[in-house]
PDB file of N, CA and C in Angstrom:
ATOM      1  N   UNK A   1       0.847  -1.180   0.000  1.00  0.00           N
ATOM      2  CA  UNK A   1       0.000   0.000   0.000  1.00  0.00           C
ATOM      3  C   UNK A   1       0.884   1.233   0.000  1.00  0.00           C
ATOM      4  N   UNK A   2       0.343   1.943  -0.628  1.00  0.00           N
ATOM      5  CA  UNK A   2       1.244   3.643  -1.238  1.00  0.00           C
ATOM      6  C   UNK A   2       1.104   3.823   0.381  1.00  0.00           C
ATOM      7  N   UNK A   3       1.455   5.400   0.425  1.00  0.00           N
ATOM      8  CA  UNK A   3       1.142   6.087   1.161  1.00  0.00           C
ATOM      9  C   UNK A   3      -0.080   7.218   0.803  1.00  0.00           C
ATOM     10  N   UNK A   4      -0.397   7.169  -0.395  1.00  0.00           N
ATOM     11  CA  UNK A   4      -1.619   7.448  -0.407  1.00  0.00           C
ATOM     12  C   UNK A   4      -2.962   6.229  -1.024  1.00  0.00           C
ATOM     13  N   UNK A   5      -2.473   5.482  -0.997  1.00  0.00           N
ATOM     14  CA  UNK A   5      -3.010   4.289  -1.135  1.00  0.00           C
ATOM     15  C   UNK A   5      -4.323   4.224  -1.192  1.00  0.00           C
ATOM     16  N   UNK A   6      -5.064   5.174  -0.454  1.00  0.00           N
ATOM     17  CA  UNK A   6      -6.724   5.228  -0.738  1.00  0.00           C
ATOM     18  C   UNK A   6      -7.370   5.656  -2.058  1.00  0.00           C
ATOM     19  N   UNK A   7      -7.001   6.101  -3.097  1.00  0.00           N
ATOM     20  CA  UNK A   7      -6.615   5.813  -4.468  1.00  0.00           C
ATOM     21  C   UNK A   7      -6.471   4.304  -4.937  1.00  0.00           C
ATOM     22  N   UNK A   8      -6.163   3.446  -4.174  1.00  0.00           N
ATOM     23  CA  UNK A   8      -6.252   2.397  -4.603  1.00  0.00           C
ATOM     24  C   UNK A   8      -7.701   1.636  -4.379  1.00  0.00           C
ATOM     25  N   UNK A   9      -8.313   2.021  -3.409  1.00  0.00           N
ATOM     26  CA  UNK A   9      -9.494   1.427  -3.084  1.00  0.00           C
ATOM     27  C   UNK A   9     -10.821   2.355  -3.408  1.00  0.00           C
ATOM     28  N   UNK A  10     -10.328   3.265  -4.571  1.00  0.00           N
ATOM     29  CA  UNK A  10     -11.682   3.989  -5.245  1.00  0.00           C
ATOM     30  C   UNK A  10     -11.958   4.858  -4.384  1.00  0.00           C
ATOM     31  N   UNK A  11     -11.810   5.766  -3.099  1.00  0.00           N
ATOM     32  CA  UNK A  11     -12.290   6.747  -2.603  1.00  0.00           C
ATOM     33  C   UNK A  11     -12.402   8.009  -3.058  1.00  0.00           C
ATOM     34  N   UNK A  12     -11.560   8.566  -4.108  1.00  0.00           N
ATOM     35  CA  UNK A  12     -11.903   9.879  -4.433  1.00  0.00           C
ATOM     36  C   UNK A  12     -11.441   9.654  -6.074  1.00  0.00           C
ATOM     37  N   UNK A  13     -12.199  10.261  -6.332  1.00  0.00           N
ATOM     38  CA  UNK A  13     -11.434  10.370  -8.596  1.00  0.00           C
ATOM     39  C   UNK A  13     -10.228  11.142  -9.087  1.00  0.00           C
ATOM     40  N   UNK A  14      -9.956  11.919  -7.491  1.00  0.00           N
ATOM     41  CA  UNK A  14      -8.551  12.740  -7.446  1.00  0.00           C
ATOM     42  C   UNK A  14      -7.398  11.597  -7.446  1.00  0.00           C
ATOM     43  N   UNK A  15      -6.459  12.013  -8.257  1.00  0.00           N
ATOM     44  CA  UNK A  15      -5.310  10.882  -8.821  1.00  0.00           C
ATOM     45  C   UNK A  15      -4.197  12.066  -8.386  1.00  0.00           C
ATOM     46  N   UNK A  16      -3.598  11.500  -7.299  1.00  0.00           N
ATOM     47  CA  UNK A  16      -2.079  12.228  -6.896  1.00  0.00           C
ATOM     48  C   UNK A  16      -1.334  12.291  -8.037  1.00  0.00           C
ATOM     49  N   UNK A  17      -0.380  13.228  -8.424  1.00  0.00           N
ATOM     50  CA  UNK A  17       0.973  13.273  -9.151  1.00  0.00           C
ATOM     51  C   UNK A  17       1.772  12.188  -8.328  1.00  0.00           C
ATOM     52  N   UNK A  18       1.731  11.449  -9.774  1.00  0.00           N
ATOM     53  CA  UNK A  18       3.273  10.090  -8.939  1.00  0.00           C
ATOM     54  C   UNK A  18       4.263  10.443  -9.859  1.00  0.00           C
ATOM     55  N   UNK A  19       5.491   9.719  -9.481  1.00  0.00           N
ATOM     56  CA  UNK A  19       6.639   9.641 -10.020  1.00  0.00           C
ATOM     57  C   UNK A  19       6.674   8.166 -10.786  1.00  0.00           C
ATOM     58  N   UNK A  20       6.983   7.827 -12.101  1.00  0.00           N
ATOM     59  CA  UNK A  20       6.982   6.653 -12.724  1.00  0.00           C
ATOM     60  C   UNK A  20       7.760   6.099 -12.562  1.00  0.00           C
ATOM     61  N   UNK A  21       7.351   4.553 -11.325  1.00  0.00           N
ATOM     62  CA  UNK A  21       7.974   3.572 -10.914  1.00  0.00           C
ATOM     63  C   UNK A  21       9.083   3.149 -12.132  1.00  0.00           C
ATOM     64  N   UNK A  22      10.156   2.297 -10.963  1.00  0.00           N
ATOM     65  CA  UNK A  22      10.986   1.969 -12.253  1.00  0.00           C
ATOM     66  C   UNK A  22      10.126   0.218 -12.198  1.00  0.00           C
ATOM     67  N   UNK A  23      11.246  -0.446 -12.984  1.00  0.00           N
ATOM     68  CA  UNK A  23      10.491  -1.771 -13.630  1.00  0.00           C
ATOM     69  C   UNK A  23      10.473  -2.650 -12.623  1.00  0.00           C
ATOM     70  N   UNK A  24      11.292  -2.364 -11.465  1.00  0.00           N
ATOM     71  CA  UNK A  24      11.060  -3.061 -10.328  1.00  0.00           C
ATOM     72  C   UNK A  24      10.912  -2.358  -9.313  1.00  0.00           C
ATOM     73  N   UNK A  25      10.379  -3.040  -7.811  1.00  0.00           N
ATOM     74  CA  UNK A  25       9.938  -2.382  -6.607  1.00  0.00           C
ATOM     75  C   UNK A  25      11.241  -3.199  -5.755  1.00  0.00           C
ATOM     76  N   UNK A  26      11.131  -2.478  -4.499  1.00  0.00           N
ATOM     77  CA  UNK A  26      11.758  -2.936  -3.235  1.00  0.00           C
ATOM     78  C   UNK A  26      12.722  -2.119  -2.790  1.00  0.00           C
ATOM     79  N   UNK A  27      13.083  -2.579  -1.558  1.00  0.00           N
ATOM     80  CA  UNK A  27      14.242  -1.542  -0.918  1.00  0.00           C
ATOM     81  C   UNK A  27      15.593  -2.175  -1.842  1.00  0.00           C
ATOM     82  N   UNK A  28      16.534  -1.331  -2.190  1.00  0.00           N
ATOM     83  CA  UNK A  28      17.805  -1.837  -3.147  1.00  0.00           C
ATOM     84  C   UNK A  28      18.621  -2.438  -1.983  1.00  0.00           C
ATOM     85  N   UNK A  29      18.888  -3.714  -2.512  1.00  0.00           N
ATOM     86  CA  UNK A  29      19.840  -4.376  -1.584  1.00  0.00           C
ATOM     87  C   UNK A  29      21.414  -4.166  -2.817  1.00  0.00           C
ATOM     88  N   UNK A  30      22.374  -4.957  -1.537  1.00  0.00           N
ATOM     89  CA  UNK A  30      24.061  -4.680  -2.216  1.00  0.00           C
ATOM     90  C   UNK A  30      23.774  -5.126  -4.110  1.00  0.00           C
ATOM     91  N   UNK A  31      22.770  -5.981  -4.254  1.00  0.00           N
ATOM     92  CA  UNK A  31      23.188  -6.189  -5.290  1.00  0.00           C
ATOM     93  C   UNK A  31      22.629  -5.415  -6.381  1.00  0.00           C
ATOM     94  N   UNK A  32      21.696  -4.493  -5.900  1.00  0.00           N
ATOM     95  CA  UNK A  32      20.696  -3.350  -6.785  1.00  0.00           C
ATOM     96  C   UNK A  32      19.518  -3.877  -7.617  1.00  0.00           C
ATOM     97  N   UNK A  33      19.244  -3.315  -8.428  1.00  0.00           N
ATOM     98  CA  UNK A  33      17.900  -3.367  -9.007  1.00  0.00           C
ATOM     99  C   UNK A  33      16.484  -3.414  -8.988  1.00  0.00           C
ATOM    100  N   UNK A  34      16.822  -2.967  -7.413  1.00  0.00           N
ATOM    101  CA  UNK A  34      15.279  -2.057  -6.573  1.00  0.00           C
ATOM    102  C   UNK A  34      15.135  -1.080  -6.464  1.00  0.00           C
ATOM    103  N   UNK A  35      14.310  -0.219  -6.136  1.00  0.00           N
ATOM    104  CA  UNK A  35      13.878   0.849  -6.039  1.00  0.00           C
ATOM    105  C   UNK A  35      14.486   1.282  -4.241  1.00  0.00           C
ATOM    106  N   UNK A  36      15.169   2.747  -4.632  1.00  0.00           N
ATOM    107  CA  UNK A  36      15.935   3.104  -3.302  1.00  0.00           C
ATOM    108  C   UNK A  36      14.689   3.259  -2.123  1.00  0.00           C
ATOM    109  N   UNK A  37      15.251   3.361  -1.291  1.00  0.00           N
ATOM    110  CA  UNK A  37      14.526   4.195  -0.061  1.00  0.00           C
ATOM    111  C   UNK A  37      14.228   4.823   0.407  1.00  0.00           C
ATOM    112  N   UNK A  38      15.312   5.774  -0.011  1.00  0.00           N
ATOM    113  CA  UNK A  38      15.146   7.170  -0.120  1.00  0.00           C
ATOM    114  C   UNK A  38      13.861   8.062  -1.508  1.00  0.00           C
ATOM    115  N   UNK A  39      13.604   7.064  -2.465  1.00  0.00           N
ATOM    116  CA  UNK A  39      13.097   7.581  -3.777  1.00  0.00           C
ATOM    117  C   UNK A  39      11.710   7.796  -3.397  1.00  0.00           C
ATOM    118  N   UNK A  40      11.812   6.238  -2.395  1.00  0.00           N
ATOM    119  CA  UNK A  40      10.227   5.593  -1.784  1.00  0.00           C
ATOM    120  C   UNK A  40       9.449   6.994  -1.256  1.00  0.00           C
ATOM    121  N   UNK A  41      10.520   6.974  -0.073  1.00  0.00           N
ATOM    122  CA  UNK A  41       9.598   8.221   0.900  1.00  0.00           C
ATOM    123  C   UNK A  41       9.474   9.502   0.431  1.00  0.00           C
ATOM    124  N   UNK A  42      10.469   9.914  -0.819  1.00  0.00           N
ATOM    125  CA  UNK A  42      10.105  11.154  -1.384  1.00  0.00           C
ATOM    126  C   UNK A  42       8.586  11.389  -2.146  1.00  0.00           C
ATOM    127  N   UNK A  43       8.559  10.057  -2.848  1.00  0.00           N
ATOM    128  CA  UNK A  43       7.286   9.914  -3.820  1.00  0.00           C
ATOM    129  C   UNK A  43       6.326   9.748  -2.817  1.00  0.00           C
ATOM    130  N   UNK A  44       6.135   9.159  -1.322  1.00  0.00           N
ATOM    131  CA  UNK A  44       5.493   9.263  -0.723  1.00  0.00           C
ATOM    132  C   UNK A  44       4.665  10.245   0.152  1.00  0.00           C
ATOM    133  N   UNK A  45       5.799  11.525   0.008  1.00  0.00           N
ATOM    134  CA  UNK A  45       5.582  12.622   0.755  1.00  0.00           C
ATOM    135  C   UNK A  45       5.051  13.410  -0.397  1.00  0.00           C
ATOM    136  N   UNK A  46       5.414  13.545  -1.940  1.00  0.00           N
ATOM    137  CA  UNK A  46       4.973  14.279  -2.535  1.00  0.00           C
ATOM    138  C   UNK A  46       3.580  14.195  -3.405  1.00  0.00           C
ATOM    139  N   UNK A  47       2.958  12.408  -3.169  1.00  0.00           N
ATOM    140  CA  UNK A  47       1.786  12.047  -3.278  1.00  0.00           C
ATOM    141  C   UNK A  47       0.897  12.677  -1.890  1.00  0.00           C
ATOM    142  N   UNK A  48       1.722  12.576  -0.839  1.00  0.00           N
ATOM    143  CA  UNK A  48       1.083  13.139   0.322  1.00  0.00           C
ATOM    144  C   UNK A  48       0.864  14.928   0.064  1.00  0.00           C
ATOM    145  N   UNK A  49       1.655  15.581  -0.080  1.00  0.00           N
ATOM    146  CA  UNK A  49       1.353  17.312  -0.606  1.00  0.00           C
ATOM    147  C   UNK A  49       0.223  16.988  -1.736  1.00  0.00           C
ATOM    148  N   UNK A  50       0.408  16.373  -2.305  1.00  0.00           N
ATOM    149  CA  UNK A  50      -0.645  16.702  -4.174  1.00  0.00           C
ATOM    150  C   UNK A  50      -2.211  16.917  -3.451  1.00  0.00           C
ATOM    151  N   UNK A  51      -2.532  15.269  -2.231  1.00  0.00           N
ATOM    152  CA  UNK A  51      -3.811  15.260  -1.519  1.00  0.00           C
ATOM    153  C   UNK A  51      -4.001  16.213  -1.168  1.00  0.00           C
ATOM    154  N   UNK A  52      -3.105  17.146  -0.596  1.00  0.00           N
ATOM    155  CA  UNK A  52      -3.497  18.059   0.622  1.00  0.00           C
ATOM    156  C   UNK A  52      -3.606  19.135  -0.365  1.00  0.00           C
ATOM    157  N   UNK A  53      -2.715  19.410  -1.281  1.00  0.00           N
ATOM    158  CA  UNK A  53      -3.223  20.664  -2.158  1.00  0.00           C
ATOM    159  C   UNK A  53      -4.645  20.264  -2.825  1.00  0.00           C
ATOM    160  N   UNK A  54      -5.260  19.509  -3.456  1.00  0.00           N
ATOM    161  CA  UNK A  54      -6.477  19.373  -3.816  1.00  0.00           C
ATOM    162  C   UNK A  54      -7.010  19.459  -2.798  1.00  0.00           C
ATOM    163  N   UNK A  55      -7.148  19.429  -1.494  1.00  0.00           N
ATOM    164  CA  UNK A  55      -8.001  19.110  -0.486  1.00  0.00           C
ATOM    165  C   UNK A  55      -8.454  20.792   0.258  1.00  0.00           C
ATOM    166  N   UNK A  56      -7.314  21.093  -0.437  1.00  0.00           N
ATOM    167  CA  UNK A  56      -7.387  23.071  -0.060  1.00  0.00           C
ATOM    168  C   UNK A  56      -7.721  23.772  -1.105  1.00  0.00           C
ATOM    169  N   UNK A  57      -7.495  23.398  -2.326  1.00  0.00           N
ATOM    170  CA  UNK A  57      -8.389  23.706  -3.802  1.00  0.00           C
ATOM    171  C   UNK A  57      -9.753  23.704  -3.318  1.00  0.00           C
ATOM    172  N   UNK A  58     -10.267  22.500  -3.318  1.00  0.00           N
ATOM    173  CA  UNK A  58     -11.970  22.739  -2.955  1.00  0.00           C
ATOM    174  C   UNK A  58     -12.290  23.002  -1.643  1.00  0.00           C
ATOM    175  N   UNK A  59     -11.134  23.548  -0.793  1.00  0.00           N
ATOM    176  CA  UNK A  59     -11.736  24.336   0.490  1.00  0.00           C
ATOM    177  C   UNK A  59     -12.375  25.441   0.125  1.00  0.00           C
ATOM    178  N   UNK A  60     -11.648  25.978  -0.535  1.00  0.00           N
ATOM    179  CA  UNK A  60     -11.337  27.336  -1.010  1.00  0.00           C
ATOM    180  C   UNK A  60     -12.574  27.982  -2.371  1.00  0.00           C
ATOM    181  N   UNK A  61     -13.028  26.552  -3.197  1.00  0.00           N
ATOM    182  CA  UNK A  61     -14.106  26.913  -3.999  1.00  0.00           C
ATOM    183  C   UNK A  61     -15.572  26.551  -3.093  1.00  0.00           C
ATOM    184  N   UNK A  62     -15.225  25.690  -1.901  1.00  0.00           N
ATOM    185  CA  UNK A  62     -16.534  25.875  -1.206  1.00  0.00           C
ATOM    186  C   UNK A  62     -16.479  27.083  -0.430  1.00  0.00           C
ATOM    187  N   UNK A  63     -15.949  27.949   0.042  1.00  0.00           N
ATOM    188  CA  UNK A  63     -15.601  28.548   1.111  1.00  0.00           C
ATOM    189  C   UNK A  63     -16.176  30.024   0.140  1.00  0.00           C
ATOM    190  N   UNK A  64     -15.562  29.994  -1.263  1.00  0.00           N
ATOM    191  CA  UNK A  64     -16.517  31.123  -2.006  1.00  0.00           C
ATOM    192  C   UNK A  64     -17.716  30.862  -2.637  1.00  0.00           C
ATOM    193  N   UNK A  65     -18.196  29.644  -2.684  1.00  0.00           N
ATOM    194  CA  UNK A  65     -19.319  29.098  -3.251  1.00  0.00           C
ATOM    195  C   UNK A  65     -19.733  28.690  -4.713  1.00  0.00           C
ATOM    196  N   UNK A  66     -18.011  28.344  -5.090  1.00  0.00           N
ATOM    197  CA  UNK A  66     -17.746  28.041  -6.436  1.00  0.00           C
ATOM    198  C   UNK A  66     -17.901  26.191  -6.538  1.00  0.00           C
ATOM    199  N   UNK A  67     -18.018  25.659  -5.608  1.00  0.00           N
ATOM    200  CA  UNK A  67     -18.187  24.594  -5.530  1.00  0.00           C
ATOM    201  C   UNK A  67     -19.606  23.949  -5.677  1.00  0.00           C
ATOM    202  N   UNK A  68     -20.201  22.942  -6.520  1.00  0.00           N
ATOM    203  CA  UNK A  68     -21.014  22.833  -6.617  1.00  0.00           C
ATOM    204  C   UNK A  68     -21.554  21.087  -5.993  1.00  0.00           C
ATOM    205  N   UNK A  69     -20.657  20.982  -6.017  1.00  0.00           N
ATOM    206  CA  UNK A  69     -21.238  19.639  -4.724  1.00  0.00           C
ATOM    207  C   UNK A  69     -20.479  19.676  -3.373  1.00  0.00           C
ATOM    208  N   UNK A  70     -20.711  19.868  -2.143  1.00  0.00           N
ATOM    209  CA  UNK A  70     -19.806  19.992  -0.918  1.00  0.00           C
ATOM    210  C   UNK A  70     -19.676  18.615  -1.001  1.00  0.00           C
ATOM    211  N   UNK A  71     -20.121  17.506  -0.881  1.00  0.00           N
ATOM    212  CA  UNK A  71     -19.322  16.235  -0.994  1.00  0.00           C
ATOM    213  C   UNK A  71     -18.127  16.246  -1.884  1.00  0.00           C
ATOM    214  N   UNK A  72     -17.541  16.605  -2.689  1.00  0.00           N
ATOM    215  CA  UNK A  72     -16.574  16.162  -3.580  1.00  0.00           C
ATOM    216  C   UNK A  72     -15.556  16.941  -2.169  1.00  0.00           C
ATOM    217  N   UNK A  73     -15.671  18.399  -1.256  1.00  0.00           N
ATOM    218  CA  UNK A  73     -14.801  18.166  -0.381  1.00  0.00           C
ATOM    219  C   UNK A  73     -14.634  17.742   0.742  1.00  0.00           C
ATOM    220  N   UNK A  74     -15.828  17.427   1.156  1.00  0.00           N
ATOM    221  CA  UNK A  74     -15.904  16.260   2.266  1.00  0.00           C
ATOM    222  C   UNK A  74     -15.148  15.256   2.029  1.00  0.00           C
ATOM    223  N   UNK A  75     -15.136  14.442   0.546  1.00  0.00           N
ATOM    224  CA  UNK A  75     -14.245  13.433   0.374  1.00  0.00           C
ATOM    225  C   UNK A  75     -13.147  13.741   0.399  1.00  0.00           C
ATOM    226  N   UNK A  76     -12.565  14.566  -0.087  1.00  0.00           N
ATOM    227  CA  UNK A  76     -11.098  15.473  -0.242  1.00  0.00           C
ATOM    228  C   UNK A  76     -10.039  15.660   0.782  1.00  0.00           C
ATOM    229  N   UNK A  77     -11.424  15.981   1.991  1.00  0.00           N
ATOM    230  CA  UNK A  77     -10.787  16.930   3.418  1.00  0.00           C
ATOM    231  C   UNK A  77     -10.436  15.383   4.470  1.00  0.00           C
ATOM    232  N   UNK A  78     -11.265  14.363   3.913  1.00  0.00           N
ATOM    233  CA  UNK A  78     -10.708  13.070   5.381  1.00  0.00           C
ATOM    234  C   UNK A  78      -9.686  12.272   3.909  1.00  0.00           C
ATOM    235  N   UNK A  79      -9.688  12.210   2.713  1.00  0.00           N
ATOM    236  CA  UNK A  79      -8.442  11.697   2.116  1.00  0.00           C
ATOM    237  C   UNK A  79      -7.054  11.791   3.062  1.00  0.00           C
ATOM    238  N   UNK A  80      -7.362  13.455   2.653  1.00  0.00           N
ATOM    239  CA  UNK A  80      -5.655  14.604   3.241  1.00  0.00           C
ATOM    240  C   UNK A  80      -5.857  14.047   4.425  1.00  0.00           C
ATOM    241  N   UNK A  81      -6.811  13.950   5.465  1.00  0.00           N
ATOM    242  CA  UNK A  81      -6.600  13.438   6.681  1.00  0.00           C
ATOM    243  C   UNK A  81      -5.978  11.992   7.108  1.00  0.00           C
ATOM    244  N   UNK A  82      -6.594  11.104   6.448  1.00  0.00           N
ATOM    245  CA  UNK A  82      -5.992   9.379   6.156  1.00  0.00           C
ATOM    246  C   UNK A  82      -4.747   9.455   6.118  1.00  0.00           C
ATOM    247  N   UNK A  83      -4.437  10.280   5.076  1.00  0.00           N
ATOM    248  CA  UNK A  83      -3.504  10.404   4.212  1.00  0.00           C
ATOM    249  C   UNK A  83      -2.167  10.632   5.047  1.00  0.00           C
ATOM    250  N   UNK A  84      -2.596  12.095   5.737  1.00  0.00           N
ATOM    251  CA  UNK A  84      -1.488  12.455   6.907  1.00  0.00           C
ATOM    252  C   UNK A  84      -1.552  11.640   7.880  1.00  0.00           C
ATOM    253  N   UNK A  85      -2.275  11.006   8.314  1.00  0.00           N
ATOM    254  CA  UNK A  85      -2.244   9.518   9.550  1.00  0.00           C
ATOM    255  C   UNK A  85      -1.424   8.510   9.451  1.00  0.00           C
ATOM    256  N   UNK A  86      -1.043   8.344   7.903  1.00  0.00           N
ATOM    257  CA  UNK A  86      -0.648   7.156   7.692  1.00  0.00           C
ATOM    258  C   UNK A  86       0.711   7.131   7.649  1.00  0.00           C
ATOM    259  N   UNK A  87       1.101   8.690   6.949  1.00  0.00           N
ATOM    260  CA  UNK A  87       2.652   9.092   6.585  1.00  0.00           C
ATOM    261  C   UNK A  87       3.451   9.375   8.176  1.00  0.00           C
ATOM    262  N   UNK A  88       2.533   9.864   8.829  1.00  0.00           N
ATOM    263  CA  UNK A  88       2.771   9.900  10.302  1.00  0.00           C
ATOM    264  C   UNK A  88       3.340   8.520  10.927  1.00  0.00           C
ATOM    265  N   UNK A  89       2.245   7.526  10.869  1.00  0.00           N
ATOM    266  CA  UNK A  89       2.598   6.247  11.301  1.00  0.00           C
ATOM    267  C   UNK A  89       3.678   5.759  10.858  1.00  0.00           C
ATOM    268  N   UNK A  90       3.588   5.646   9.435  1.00  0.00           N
ATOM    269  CA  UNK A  90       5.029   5.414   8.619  1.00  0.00           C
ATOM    270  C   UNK A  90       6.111   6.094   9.270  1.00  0.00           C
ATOM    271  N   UNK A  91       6.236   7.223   9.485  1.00  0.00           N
ATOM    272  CA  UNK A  91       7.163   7.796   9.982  1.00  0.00           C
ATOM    273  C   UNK A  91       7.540   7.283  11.551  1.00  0.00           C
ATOM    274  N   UNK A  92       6.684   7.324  12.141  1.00  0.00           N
ATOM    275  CA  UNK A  92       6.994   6.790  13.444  1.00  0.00           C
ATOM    276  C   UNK A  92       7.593   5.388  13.595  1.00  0.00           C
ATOM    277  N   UNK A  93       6.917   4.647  12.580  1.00  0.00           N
ATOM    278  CA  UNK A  93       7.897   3.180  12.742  1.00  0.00           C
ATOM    279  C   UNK A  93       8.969   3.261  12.205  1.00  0.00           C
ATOM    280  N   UNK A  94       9.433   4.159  11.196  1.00  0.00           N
ATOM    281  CA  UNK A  94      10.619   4.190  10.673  1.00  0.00           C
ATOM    282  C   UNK A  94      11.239   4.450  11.755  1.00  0.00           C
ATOM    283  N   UNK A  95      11.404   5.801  12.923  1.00  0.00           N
ATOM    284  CA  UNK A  95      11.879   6.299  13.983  1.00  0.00           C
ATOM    285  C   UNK A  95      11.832   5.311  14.935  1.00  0.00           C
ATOM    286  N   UNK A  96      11.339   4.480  15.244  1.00  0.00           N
ATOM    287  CA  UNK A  96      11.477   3.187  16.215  1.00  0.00           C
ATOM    288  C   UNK A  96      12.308   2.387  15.774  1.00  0.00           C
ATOM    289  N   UNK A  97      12.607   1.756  14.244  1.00  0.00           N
ATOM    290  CA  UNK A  97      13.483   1.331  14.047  1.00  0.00           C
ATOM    291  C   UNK A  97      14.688   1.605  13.413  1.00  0.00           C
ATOM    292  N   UNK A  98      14.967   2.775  13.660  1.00  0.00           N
ATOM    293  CA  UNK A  98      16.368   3.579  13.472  1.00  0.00           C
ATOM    294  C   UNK A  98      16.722   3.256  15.322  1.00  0.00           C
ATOM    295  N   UNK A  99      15.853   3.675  16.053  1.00  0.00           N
ATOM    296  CA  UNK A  99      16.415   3.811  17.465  1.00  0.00           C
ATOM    297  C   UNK A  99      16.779   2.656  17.892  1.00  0.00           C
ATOM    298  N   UNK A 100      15.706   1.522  17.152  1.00  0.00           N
ATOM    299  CA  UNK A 100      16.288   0.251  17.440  1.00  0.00           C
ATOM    300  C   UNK A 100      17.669  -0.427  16.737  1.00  0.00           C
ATOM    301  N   UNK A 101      18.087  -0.487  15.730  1.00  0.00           N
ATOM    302  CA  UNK A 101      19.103  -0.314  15.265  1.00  0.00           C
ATOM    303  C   UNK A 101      20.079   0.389  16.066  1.00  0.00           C
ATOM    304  N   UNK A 102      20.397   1.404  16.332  1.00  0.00           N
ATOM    305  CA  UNK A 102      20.981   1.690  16.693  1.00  0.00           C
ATOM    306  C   UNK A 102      21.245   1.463  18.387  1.00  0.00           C
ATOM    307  N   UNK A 103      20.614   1.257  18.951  1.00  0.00           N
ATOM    308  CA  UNK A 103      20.704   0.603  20.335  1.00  0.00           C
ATOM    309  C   UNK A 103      21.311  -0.724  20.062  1.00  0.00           C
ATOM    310  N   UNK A 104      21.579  -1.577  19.063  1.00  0.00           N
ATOM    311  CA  UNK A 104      22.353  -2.944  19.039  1.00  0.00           C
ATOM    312  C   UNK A 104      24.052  -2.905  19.244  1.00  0.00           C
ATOM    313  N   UNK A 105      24.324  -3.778  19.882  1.00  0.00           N
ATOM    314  CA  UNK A 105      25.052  -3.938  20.526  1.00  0.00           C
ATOM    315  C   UNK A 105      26.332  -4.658  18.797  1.00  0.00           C
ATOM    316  N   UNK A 106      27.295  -3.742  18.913  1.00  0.00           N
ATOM    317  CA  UNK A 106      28.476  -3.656  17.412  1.00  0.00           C
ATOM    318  C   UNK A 106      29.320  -5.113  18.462  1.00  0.00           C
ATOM    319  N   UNK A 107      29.505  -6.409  17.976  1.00  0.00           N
ATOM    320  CA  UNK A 107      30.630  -7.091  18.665  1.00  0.00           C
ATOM    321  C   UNK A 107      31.677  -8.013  17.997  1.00  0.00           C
TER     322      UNK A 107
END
């Protein structure tokens, strides 16, 4: 699952800006031909901004009354919310296991 991954299960018709995967997935081990880790969480954070800018687009046309269905930002406004929950979580387990890592004992 992405990090915006609710796109995958049909919740909104809004399609994040992605970056085009290469031909394979995974964290790159010594011998390569995965996708880095660093590439991961960038595309993850910048699928995470795209939600949140659409999600403030139709704040902003309901808020002047250019919007013509308030559901399309109801759906919009708990996406960006999911959305930031999840990158959060992600983030936090990453930070647990950096600390854990690094608490191991070098012998």
């Amino acid at each position: 699952m992405s990090v915006s991954g609710i796109e995958a299960v049909g919740f909104s018709p809004y399609v994040a800006p992605t970056v085009a995967p290469p031909a394979t997935s995974g964290v790159q081990g010594a011998a390569g031909g995965g996708r880095e880790f660093g590439d991961m969480v960038i595309d993850g954070i910048e699928r995470l901004e795209g939600v949140q800018d659409h999600a403030d687009r139709l704040a902003v046309q309901a808020a002047t009354g250019d919007l013509s269905d308030i559901h399309d930002y109801t759906l919009a406004a708990t996406e960006a919310d999911v959305t930031t929950k999840l990158t959060v979580a992600v983030r936090n387990k990453a930070l647990e296991a950096f600390t854990e890592i690094m608490r191991m004992q070098v012998g």
